[in-house]
PDB file of N, CA and C in Angstrom:
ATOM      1  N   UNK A   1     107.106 106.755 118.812  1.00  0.00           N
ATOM      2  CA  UNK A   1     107.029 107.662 117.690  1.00  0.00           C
ATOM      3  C   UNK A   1     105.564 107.795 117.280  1.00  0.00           C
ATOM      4  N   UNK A   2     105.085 108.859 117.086  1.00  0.00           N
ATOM      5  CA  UNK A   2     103.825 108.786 116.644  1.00  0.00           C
ATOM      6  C   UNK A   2     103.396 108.682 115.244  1.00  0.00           C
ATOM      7  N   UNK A   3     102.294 108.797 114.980  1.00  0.00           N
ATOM      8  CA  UNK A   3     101.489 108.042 113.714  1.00  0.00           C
ATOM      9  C   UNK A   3     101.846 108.910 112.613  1.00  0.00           C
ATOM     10  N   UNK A   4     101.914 110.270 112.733  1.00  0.00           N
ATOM     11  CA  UNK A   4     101.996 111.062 111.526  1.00  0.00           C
ATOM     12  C   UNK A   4     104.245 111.311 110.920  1.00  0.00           C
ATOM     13  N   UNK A   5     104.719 111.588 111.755  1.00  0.00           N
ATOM     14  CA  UNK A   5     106.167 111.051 111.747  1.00  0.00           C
ATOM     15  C   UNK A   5     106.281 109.358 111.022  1.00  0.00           C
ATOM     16  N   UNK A   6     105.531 108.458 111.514  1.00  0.00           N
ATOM     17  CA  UNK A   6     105.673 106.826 110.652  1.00  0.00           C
ATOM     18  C   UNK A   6     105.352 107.357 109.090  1.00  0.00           C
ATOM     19  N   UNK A   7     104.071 107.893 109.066  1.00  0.00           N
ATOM     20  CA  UNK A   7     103.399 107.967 107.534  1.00  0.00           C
ATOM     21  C   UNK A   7     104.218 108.878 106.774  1.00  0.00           C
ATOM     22  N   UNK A   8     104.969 109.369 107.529  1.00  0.00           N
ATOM     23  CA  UNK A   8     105.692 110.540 106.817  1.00  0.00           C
ATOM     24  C   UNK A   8     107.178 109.482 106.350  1.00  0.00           C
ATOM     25  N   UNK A   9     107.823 109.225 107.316  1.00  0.00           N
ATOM     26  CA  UNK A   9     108.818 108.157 107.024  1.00  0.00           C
ATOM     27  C   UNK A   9     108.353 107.230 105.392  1.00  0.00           C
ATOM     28  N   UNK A  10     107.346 106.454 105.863  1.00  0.00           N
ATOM     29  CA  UNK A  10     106.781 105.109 104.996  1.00  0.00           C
ATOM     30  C   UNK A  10     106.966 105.829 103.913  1.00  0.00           C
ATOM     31  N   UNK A  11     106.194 107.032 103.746  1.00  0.00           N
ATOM     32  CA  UNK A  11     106.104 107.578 102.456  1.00  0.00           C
ATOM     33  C   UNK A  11     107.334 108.378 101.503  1.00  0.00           C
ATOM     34  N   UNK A  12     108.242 108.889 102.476  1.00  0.00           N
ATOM     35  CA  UNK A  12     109.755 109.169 102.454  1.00  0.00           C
ATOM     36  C   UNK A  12     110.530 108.087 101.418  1.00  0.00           C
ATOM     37  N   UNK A  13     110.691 107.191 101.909  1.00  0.00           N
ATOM     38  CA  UNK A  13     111.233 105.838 102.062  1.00  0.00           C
ATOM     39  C   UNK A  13     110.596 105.199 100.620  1.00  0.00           C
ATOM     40  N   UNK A  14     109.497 105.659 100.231  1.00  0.00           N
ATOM     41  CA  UNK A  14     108.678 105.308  98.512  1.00  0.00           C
ATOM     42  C   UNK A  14     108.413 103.699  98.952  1.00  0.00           C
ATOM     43  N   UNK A  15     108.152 103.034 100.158  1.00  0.00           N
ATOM     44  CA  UNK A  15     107.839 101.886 100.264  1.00  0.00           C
ATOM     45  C   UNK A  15     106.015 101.462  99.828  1.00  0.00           C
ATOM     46  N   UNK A  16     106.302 100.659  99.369  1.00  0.00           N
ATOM     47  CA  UNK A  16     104.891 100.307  98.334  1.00  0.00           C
ATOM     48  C   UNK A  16     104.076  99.122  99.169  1.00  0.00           C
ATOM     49  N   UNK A  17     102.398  99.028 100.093  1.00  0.00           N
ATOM     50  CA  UNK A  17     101.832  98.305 100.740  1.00  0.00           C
ATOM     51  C   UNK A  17     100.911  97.784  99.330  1.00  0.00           C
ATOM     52  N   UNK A  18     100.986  96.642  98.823  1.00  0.00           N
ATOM     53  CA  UNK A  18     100.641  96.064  97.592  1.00  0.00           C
ATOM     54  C   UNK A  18      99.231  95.319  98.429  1.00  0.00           C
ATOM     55  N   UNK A  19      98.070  95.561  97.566  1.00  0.00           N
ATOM     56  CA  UNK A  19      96.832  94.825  97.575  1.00  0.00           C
ATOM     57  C   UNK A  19      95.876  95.988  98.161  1.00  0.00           C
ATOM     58  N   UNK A  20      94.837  95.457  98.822  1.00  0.00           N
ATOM     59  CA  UNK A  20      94.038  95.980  99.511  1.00  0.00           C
ATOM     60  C   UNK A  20      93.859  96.158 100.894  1.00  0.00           C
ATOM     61  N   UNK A  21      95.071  96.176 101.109  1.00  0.00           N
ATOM     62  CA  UNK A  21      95.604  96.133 102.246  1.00  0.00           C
ATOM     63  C   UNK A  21      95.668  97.492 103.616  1.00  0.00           C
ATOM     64  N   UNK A  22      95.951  97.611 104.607  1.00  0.00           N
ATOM     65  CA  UNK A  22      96.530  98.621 105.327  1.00  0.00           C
ATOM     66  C   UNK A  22      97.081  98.285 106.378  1.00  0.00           C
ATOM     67  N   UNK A  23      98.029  99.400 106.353  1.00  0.00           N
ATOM     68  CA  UNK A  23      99.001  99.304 107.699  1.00  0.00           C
ATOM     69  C   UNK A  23      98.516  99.854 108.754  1.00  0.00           C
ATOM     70  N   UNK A  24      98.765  99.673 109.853  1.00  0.00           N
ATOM     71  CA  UNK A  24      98.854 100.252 111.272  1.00  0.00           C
ATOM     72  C   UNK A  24      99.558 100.296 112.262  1.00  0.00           C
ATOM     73  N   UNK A  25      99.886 100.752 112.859  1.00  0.00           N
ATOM     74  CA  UNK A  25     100.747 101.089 113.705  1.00  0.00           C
ATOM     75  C   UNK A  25      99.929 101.393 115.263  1.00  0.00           C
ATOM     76  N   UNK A  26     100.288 100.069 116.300  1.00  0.00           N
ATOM     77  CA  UNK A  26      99.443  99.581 117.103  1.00  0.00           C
ATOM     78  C   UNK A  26      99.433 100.889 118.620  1.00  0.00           C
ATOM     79  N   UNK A  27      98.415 101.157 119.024  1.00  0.00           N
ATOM     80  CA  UNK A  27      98.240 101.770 120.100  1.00  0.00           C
ATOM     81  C   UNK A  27      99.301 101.062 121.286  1.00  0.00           C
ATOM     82  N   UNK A  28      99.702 101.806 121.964  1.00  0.00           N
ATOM     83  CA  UNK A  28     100.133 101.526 123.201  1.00  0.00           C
ATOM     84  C   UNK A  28      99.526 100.573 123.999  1.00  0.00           C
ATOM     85  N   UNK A  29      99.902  99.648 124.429  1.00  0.00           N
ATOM     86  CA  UNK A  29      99.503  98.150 124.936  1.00  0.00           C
ATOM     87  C   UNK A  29      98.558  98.775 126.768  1.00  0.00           C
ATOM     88  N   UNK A  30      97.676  98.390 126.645  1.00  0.00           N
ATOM     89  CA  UNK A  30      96.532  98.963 128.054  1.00  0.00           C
ATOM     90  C   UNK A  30      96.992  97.820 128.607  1.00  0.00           C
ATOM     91  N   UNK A  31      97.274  97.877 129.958  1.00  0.00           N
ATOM     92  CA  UNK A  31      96.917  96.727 130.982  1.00  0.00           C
ATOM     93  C   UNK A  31      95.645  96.960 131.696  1.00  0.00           C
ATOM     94  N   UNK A  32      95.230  97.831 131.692  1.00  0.00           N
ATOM     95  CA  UNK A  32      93.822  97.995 132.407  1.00  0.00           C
ATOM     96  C   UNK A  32      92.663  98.588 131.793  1.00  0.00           C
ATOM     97  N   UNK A  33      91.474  98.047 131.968  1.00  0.00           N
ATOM     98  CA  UNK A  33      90.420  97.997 131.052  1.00  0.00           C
ATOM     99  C   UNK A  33      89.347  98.908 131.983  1.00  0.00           C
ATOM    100  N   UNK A  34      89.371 100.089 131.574  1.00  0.00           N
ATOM    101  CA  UNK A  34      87.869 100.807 132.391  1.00  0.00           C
ATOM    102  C   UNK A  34      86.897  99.909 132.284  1.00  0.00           C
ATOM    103  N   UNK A  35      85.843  99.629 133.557  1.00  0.00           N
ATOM    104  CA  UNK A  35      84.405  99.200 133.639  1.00  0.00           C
ATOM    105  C   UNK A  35      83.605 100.326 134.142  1.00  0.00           C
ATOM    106  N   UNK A  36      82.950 101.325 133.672  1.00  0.00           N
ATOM    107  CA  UNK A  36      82.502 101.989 134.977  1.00  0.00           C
ATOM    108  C   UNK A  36      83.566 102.877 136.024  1.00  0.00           C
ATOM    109  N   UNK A  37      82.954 102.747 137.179  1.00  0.00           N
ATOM    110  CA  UNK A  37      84.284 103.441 137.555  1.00  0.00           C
ATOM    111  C   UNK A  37      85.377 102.442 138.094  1.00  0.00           C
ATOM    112  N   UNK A  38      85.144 101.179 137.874  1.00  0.00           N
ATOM    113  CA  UNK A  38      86.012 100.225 137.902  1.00  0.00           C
ATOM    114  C   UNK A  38      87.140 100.276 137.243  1.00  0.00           C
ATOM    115  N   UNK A  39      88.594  99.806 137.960  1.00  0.00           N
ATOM    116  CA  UNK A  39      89.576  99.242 136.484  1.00  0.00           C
ATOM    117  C   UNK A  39      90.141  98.396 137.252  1.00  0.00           C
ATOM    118  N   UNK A  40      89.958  97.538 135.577  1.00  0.00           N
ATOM    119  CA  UNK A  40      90.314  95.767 136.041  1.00  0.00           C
ATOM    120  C   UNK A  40      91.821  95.992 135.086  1.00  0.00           C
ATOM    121  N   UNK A  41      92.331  94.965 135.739  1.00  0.00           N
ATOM    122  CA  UNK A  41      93.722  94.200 135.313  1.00  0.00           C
ATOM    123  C   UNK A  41      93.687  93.292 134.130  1.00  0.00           C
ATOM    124  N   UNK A  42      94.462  93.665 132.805  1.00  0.00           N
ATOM    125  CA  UNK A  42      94.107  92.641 131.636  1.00  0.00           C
ATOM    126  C   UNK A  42      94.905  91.684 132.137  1.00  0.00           C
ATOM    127  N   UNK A  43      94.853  90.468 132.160  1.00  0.00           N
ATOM    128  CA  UNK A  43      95.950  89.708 132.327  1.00  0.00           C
ATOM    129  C   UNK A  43      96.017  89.258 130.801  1.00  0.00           C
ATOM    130  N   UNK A  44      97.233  88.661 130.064  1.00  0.00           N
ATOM    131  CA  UNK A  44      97.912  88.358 129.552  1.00  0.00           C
ATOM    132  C   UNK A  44      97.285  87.509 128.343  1.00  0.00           C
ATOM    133  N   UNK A  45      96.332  85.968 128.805  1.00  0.00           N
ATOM    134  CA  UNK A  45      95.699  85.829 128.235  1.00  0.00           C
ATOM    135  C   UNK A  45      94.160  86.164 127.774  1.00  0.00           C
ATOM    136  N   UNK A  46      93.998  87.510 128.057  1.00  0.00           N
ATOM    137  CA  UNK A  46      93.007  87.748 127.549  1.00  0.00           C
ATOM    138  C   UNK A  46      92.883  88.501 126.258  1.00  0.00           C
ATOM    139  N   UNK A  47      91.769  87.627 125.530  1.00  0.00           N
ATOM    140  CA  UNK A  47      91.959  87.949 124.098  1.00  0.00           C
ATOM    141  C   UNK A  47      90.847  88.641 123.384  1.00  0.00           C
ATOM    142  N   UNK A  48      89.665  88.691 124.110  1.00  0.00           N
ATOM    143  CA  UNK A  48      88.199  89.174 123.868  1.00  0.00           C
ATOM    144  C   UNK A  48      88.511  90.626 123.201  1.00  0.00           C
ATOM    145  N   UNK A  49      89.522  91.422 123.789  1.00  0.00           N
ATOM    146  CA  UNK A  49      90.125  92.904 123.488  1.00  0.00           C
ATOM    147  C   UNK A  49      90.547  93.130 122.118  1.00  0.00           C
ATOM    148  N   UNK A  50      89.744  93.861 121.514  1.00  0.00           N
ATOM    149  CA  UNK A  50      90.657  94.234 120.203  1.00  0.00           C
ATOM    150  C   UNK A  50      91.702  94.864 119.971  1.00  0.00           C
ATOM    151  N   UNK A  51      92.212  95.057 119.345  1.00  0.00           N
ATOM    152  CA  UNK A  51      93.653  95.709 119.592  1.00  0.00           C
ATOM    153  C   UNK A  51      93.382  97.251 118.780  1.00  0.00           C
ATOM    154  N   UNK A  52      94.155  98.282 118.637  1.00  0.00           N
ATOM    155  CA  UNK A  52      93.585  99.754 118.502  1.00  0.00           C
ATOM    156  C   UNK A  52      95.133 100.393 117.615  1.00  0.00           C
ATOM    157  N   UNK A  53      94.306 100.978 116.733  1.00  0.00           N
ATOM    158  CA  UNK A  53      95.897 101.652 116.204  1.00  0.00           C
ATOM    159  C   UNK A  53      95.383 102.890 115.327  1.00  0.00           C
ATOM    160  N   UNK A  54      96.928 103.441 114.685  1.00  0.00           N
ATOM    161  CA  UNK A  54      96.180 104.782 113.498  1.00  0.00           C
ATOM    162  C   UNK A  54      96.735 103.802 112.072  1.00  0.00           C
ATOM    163  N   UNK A  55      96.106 104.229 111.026  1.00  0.00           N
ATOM    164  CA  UNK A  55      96.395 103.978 109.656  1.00  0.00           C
ATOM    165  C   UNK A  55      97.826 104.956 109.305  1.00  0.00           C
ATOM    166  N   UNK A  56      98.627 104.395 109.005  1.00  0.00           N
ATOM    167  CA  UNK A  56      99.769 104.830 107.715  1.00  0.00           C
ATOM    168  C   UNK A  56     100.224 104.834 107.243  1.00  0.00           C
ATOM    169  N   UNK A  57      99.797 103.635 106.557  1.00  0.00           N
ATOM    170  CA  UNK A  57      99.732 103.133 104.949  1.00  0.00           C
ATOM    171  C   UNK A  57      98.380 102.195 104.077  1.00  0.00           C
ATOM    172  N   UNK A  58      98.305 103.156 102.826  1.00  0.00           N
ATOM    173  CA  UNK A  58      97.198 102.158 102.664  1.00  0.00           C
ATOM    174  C   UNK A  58      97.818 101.510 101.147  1.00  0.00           C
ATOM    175  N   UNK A  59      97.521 100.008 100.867  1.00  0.00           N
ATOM    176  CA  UNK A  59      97.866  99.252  99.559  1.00  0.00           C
ATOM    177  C   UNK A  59      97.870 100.160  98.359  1.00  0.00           C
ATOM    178  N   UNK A  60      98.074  99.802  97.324  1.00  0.00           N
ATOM    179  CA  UNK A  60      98.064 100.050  96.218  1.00  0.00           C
ATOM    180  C   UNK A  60      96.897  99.937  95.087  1.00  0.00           C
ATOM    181  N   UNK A  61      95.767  98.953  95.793  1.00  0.00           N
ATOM    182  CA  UNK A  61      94.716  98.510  95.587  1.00  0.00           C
ATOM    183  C   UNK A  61      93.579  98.863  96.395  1.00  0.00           C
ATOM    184  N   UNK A  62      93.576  99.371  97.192  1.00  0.00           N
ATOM    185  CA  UNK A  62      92.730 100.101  98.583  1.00  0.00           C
ATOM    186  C   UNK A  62      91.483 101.464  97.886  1.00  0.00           C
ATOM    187  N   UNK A  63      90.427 101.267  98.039  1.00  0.00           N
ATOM    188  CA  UNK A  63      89.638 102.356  97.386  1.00  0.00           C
ATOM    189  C   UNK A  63      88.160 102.503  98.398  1.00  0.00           C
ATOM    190  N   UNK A  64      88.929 102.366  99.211  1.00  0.00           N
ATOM    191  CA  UNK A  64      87.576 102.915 100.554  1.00  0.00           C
ATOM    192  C   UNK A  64      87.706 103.910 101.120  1.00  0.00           C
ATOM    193  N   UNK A  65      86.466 104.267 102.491  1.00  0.00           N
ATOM    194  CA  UNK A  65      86.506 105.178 102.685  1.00  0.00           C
ATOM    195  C   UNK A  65      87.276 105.395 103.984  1.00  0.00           C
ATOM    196  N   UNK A  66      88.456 105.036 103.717  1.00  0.00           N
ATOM    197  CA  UNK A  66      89.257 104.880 105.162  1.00  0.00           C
ATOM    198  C   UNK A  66      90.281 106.403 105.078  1.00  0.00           C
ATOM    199  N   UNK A  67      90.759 106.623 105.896  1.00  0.00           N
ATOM    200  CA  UNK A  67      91.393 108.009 105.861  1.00  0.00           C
ATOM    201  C   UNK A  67      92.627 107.467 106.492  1.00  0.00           C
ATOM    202  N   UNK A  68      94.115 108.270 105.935  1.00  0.00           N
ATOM    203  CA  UNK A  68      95.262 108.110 107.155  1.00  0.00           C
ATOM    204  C   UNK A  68      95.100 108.631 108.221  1.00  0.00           C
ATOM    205  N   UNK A  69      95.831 107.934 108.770  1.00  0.00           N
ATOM    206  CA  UNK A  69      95.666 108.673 110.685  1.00  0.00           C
ATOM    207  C   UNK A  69      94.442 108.498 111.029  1.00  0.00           C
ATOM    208  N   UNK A  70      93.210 107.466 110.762  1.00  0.00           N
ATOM    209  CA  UNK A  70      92.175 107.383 111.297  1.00  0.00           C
ATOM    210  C   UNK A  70      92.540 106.476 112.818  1.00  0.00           C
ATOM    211  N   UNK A  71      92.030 106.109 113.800  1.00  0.00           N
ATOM    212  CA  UNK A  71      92.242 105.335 114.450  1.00  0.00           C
ATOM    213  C   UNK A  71      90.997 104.163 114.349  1.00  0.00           C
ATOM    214  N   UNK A  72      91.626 102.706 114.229  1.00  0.00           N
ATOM    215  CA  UNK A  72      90.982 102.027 114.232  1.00  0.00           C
ATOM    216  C   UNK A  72      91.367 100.504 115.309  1.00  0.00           C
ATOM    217  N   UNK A  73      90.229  99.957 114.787  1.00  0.00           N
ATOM    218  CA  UNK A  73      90.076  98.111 115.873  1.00  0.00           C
ATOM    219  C   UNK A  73      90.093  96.973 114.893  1.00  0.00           C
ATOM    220  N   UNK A  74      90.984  96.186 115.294  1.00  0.00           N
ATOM    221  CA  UNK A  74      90.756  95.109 114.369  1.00  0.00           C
ATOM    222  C   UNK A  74      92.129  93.962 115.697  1.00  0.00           C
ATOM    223  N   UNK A  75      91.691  92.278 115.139  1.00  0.00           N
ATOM    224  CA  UNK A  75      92.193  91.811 116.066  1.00  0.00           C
ATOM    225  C   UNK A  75      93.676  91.186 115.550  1.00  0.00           C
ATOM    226  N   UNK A  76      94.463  90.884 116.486  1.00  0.00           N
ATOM    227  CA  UNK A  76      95.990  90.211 115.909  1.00  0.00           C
ATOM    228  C   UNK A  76      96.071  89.328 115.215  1.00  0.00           C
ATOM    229  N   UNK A  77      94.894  88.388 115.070  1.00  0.00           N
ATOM    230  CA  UNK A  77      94.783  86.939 114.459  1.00  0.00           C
ATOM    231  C   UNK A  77      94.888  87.662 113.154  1.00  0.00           C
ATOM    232  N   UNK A  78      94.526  88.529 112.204  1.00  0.00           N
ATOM    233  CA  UNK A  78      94.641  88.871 111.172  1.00  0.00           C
ATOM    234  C   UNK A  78      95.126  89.725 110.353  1.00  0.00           C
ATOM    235  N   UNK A  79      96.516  90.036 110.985  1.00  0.00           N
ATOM    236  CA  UNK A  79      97.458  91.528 110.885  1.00  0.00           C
ATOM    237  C   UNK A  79      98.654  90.347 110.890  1.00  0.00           C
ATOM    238  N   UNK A  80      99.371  90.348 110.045  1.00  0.00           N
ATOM    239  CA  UNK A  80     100.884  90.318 110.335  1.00  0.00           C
ATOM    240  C   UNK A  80     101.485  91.478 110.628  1.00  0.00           C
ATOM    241  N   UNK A  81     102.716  91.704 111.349  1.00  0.00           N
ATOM    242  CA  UNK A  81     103.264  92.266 111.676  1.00  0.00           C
ATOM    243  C   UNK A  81     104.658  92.315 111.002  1.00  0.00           C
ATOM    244  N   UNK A  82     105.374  93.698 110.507  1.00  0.00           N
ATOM    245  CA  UNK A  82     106.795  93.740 109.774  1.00  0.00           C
ATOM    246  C   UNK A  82     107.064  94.548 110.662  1.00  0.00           C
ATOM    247  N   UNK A  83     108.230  94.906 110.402  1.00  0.00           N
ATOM    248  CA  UNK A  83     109.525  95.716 111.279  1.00  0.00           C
ATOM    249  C   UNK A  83     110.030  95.944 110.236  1.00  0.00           C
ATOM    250  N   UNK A  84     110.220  97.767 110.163  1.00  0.00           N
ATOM    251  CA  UNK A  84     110.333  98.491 109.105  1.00  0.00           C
ATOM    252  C   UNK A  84     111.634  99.384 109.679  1.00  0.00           C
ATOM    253  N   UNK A  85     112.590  99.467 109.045  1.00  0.00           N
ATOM    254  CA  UNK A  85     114.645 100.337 109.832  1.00  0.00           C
ATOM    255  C   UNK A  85     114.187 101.213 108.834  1.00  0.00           C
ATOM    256  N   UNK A  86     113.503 102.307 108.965  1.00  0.00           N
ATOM    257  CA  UNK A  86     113.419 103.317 107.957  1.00  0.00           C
ATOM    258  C   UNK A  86     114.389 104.164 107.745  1.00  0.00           C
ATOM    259  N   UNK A  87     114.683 104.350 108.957  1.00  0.00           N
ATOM    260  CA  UNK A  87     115.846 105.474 109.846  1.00  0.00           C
ATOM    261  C   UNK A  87     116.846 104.640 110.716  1.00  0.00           C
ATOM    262  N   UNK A  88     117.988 105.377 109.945  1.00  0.00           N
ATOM    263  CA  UNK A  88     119.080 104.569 110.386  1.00  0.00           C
ATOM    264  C   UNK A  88     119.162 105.306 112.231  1.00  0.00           C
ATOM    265  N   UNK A  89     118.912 106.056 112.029  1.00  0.00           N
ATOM    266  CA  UNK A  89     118.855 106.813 113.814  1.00  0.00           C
ATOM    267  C   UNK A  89     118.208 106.631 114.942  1.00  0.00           C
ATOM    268  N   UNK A  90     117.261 105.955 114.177  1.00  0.00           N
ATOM    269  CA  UNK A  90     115.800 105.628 115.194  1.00  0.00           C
ATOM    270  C   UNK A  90     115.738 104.197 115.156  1.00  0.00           C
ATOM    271  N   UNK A  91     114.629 103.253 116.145  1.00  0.00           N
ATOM    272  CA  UNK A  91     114.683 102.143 116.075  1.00  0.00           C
ATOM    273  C   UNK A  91     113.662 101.793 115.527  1.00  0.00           C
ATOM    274  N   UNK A  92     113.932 100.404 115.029  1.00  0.00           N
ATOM    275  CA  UNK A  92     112.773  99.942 113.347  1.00  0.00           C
ATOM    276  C   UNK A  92     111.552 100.122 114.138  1.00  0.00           C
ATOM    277  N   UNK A  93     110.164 100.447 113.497  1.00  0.00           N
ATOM    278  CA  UNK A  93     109.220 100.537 113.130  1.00  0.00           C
ATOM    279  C   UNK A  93     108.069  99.386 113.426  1.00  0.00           C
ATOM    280  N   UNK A  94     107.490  98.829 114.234  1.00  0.00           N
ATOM    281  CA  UNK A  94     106.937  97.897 113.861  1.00  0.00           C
ATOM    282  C   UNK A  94     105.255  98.208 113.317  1.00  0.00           C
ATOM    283  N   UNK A  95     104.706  97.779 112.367  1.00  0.00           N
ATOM    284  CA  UNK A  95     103.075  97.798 111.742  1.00  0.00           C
ATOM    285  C   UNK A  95     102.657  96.665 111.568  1.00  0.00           C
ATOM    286  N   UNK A  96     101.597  96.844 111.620  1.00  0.00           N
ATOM    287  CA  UNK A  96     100.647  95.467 111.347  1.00  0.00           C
ATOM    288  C   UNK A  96      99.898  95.863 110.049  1.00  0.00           C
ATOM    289  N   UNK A  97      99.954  94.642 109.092  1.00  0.00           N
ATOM    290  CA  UNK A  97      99.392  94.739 107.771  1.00  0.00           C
ATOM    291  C   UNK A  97      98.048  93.936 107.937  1.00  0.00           C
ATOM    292  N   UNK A  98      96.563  94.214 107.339  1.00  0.00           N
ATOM    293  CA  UNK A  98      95.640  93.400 107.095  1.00  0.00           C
ATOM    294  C   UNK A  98      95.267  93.858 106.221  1.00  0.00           C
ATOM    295  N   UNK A  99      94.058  92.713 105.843  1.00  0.00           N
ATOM    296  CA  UNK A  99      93.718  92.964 104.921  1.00  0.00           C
ATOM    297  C   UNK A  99      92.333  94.054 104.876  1.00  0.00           C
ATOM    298  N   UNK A 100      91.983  95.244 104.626  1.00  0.00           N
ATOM    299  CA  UNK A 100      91.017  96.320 104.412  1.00  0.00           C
ATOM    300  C   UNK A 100      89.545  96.076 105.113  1.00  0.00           C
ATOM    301  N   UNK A 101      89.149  94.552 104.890  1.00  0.00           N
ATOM    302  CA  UNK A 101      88.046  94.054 105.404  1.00  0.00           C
ATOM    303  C   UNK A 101      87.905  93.805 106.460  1.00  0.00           C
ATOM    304  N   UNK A 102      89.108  93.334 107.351  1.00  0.00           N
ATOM    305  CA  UNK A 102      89.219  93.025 108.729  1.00  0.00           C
ATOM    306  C   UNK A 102      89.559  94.101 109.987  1.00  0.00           C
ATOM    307  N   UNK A 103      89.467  95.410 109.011  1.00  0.00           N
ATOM    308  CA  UNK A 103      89.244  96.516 110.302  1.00  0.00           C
ATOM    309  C   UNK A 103      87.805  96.199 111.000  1.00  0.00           C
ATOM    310  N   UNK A 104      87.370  96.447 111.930  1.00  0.00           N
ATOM    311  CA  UNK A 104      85.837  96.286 112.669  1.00  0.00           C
ATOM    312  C   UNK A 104      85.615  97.348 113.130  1.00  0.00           C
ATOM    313  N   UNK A 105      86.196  98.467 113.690  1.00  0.00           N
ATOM    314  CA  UNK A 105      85.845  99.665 114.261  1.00  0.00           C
ATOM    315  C   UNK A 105      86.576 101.537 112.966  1.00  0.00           C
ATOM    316  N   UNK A 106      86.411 102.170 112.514  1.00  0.00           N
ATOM    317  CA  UNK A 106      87.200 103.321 113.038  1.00  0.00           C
ATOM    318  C   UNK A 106      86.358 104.183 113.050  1.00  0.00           C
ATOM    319  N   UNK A 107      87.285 105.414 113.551  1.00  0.00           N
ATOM    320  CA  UNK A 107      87.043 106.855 114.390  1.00  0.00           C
ATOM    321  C   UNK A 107      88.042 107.751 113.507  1.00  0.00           C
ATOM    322  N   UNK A 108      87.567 108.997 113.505  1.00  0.00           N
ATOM    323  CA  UNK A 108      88.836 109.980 113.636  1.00  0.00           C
ATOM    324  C   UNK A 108      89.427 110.231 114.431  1.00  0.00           C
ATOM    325  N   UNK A 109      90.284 110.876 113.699  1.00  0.00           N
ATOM    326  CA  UNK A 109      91.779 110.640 114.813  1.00  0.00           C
ATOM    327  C   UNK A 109      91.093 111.063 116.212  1.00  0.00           C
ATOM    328  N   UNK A 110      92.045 111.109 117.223  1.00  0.00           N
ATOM    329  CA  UNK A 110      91.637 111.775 118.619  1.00  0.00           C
ATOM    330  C   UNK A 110      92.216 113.170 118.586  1.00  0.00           C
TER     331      UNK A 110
END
């Protein structure tokens, strides 16, 4: 499901991300990492990789200059993850919550 359908749901749904917080909703998992015109194989434990997602939800306390649907980097060690049944039709939702400070990269959307 893509990013703007979630934010639309979350926000549907009147669910409230409390603090300074934001949600994301994680990019599609890469097994292979461009080098050049190289591509290598991630294996499993590799963790050096940040992980990549869009914003769509931000806290209640949040007053930066972050935008929904931006795409951003930040790593798993500091995101919990919920599973959100917004829609009884569709299958739950999963986002990762951190805290505002621990994004490291974003972009606009693609």
């Amino acid at each position: 499901m893509e990013w703007k359908s979630i934010a639309k749901q979350i926000r549907d749904n009147d669910l409230v991300l409390h603090g300074n917080r934001i949600g994301i909703v994680r990019d599609e998992k890469k097994d292979t990492i461009k080098y050049g015109s190289l591509e290598l194989v991630r294996h499993d434990s590799f963790t050096a990789m940040p992980l990549t997602g869009h914003i769509v939800v931000f806290g209640n306390e949040y007053d930066g200059a972050l935008e929904l649907g931006m795409s951003v980097s930040f790593n798993k060690y500091n995101a919990i993850q919920f599973e959100l049944d917004l829609d009884e039709d569709s299958q739950p939702i999963t986002i990762d919550v951190l805290h505002a400070k621990d994004i490291y990269l974003s972009w606009p959307e693609d």
